[in-house]
N, C-alpha and C. Protein backbone atom coordinates (compact mmCIF):
# COMPACT_ATOMS: atom_id res chain seq x y z
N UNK A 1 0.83 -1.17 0.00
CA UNK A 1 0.00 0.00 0.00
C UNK A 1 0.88 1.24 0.00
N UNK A 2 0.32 2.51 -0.68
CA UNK A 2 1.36 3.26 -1.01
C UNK A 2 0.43 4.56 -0.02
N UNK A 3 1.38 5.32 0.75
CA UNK A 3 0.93 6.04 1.71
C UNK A 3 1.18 7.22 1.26
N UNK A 4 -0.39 8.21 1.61
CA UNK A 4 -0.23 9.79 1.23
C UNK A 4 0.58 10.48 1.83
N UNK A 5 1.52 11.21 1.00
CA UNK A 5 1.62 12.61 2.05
C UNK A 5 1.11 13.80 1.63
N UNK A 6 1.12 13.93 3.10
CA UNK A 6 0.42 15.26 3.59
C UNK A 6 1.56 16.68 3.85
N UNK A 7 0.87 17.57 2.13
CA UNK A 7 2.29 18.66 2.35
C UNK A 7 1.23 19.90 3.59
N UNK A 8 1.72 20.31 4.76
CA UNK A 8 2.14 21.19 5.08
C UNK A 8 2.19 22.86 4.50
N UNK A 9 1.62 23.56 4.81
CA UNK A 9 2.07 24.80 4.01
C UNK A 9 2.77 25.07 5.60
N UNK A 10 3.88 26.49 5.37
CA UNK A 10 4.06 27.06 6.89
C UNK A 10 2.93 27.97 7.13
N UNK A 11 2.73 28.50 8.36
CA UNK A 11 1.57 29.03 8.67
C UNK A 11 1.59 30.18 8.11
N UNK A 12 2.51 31.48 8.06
CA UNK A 12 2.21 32.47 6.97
C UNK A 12 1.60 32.24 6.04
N UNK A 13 2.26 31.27 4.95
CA UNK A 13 1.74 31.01 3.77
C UNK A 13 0.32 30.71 3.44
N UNK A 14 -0.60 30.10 4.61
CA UNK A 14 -1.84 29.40 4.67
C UNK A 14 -2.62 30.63 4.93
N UNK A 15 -1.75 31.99 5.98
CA UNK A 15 -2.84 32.73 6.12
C UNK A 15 -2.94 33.76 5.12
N UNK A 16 -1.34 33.63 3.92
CA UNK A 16 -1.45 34.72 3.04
C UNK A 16 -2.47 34.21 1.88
N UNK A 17 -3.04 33.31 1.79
CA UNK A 17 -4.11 32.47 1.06
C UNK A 17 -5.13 32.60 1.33
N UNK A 18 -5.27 31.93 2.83
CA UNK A 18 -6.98 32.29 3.53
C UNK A 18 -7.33 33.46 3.68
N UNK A 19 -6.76 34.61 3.66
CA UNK A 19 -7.44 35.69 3.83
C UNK A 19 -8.15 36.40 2.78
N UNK A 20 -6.71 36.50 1.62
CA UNK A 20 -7.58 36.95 0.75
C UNK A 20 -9.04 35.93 -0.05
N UNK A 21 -8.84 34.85 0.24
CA UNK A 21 -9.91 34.08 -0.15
C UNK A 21 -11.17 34.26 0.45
N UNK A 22 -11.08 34.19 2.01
CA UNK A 22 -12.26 34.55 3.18
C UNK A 22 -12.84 36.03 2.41
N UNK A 23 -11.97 37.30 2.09
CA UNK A 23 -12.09 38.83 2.06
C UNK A 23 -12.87 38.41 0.67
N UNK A 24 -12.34 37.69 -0.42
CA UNK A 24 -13.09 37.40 -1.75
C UNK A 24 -14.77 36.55 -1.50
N UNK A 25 -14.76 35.58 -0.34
CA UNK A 25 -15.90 35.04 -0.04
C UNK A 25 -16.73 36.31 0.62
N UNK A 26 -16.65 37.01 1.27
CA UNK A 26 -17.40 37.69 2.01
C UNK A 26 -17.99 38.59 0.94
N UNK A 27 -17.03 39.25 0.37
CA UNK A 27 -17.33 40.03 -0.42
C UNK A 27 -18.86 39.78 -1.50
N UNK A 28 -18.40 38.50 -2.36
CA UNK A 28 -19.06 37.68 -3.25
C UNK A 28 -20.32 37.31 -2.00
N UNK A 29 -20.51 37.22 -0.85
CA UNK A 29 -21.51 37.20 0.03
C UNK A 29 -22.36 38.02 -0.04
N UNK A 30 -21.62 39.57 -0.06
CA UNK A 30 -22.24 40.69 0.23
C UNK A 30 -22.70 41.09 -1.08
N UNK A 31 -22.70 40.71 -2.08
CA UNK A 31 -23.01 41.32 -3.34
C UNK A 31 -24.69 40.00 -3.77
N UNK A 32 -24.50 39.05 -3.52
CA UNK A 32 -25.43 38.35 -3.76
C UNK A 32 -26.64 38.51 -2.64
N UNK A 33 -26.04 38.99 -1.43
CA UNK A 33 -27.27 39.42 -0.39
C UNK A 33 -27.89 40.99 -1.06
N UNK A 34 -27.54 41.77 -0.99
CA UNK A 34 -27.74 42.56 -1.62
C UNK A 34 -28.48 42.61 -3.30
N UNK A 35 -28.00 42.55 -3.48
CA UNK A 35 -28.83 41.39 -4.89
C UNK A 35 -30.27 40.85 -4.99
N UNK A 36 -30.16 40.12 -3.74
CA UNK A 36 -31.43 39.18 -3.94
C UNK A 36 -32.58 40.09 -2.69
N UNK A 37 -31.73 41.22 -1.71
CA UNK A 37 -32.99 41.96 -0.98
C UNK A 37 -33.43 43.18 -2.12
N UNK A 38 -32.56 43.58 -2.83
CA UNK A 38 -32.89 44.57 -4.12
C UNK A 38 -34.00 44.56 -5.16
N UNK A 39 -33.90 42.89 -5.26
CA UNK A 39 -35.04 42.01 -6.12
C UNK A 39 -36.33 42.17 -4.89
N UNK A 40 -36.33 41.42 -3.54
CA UNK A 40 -37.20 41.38 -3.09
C UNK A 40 -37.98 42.65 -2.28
N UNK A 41 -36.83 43.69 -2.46
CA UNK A 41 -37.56 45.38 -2.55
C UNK A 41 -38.51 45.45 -3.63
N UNK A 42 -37.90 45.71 -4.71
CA UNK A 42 -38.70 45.93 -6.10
C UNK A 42 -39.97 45.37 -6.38
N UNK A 43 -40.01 43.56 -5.67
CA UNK A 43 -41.08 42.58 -5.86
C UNK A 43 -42.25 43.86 -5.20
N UNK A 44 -41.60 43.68 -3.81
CA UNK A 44 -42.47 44.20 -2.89
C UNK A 44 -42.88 45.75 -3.40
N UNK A 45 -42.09 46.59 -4.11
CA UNK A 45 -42.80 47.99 -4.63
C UNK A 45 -43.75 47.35 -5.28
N UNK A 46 -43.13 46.46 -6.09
CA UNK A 46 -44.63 46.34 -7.38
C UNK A 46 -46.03 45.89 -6.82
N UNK A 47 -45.83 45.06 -6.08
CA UNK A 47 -47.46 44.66 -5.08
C UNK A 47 -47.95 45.83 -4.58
N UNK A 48 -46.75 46.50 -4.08
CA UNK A 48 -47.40 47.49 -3.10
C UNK A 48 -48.30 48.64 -3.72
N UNK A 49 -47.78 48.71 -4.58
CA UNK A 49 -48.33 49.92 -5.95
C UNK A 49 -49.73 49.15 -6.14
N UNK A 50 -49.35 47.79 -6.70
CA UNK A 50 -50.28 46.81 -7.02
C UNK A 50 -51.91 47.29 -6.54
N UNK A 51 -51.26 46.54 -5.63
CA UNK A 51 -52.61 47.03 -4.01
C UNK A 51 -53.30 48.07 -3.94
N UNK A 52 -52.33 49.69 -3.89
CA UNK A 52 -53.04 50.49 -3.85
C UNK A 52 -53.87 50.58 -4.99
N UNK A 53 -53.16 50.61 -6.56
CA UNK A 53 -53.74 50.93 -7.63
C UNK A 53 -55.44 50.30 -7.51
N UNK A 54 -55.14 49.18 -7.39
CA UNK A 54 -56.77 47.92 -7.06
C UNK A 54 -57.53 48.98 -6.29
N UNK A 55 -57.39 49.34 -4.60
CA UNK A 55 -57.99 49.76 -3.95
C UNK A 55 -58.32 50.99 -4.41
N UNK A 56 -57.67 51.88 -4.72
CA UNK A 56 -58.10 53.41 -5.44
C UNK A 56 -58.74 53.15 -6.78
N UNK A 57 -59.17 52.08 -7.50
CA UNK A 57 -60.03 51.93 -8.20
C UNK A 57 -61.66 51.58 -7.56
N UNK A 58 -60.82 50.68 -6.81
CA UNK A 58 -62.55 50.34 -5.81
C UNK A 58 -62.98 51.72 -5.03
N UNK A 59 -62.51 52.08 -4.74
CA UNK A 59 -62.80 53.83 -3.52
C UNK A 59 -63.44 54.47 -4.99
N UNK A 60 -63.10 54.40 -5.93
CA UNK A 60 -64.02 55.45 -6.95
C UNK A 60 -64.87 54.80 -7.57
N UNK A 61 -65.04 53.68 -7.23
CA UNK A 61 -66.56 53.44 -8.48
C UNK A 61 -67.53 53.95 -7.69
N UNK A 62 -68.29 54.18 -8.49
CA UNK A 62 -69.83 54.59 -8.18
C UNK A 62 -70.64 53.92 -7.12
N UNK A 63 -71.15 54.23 -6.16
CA UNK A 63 -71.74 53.33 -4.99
C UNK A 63 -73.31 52.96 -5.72
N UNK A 64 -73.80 53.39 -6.45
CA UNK A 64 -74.54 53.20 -7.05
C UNK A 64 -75.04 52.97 -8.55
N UNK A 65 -76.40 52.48 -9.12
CA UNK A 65 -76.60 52.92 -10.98
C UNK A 65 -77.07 53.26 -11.05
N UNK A 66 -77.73 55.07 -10.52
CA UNK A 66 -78.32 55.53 -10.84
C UNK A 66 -77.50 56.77 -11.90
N UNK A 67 -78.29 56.59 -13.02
CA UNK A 67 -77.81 57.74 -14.11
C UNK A 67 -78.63 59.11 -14.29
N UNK A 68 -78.11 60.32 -14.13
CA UNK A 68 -78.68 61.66 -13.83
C UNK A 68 -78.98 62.01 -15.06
N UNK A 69 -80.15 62.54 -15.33
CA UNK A 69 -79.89 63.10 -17.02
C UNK A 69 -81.51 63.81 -16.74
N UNK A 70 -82.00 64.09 -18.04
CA UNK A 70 -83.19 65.02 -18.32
C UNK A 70 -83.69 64.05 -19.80
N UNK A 71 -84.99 64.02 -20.04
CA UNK A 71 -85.28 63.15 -20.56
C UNK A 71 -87.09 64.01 -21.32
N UNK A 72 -87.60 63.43 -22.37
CA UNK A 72 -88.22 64.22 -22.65
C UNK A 72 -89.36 63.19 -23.26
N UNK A 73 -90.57 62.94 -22.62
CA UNK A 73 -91.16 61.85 -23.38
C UNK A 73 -92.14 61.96 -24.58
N UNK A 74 -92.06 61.19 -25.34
CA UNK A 74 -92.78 61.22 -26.94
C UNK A 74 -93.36 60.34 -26.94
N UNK A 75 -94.83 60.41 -27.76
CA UNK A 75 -95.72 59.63 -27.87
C UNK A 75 -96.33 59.79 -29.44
N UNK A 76 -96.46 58.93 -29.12
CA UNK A 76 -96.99 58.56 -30.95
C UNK A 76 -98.45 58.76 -31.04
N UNK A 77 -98.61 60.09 -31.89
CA UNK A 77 -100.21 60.40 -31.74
C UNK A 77 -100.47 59.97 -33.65
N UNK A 78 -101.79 60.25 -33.13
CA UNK A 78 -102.42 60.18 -34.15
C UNK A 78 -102.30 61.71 -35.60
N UNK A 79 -102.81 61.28 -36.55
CA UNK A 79 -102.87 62.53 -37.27
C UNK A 79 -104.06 63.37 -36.63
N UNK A 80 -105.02 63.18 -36.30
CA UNK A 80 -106.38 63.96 -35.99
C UNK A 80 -105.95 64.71 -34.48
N UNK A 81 -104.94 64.32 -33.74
CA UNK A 81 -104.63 64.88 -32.05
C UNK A 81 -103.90 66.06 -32.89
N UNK A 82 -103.08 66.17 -33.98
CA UNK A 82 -102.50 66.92 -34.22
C UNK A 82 -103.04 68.41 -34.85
N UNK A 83 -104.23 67.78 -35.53
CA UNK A 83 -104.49 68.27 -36.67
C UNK A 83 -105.18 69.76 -35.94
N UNK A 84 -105.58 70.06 -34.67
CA UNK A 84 -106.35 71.01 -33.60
C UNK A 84 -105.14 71.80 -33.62
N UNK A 85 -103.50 71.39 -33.43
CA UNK A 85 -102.58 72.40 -33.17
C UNK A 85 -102.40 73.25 -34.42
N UNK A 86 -102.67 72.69 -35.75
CA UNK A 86 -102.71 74.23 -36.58
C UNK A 86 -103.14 75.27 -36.58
């Protein structure tokens, strides 16, 4: 059986690696959090608009069908009802 070895870095060397890697992870952390609350801002404007727009349509319809107007009624006479207005 042929046995691994295990290299060693010295400890400088491991932390001149891990750090900037950790500083590159965090980073790449902070850009995808940001990211995805940016998206779930925006979601949330658009509902929110959403919502109101719906509700300020309902607040203005008409509470009722009644239609206001002036109206003038006609009747279908005869020639002889007429014939007195000359």
């Amino acid at each position: 059986m042929s046995q691994v070895k295990v290299v060693q870095l010295p400890g400088w060397l491991a932390w001149l690696i891990a750090i900037p890697a950790l500083v590159v992870a965090a980073l790449f952390g902070f850009v995808v959090f940001v990211a995805v609350l940016g998206l779930a801002l925006l979601i949330a404007l658009y509902l929110g608009v959403r919502i109101w727009w719906l509700r300020r349509k309902i607040r203005r319809a008409p509470e009722s069908e009644v239609i206001e107007g002036e109206y003038v009624v006609v009747r279908k006479t005869h020639q002889s009802d007429t014939e007195h207005l000359r």
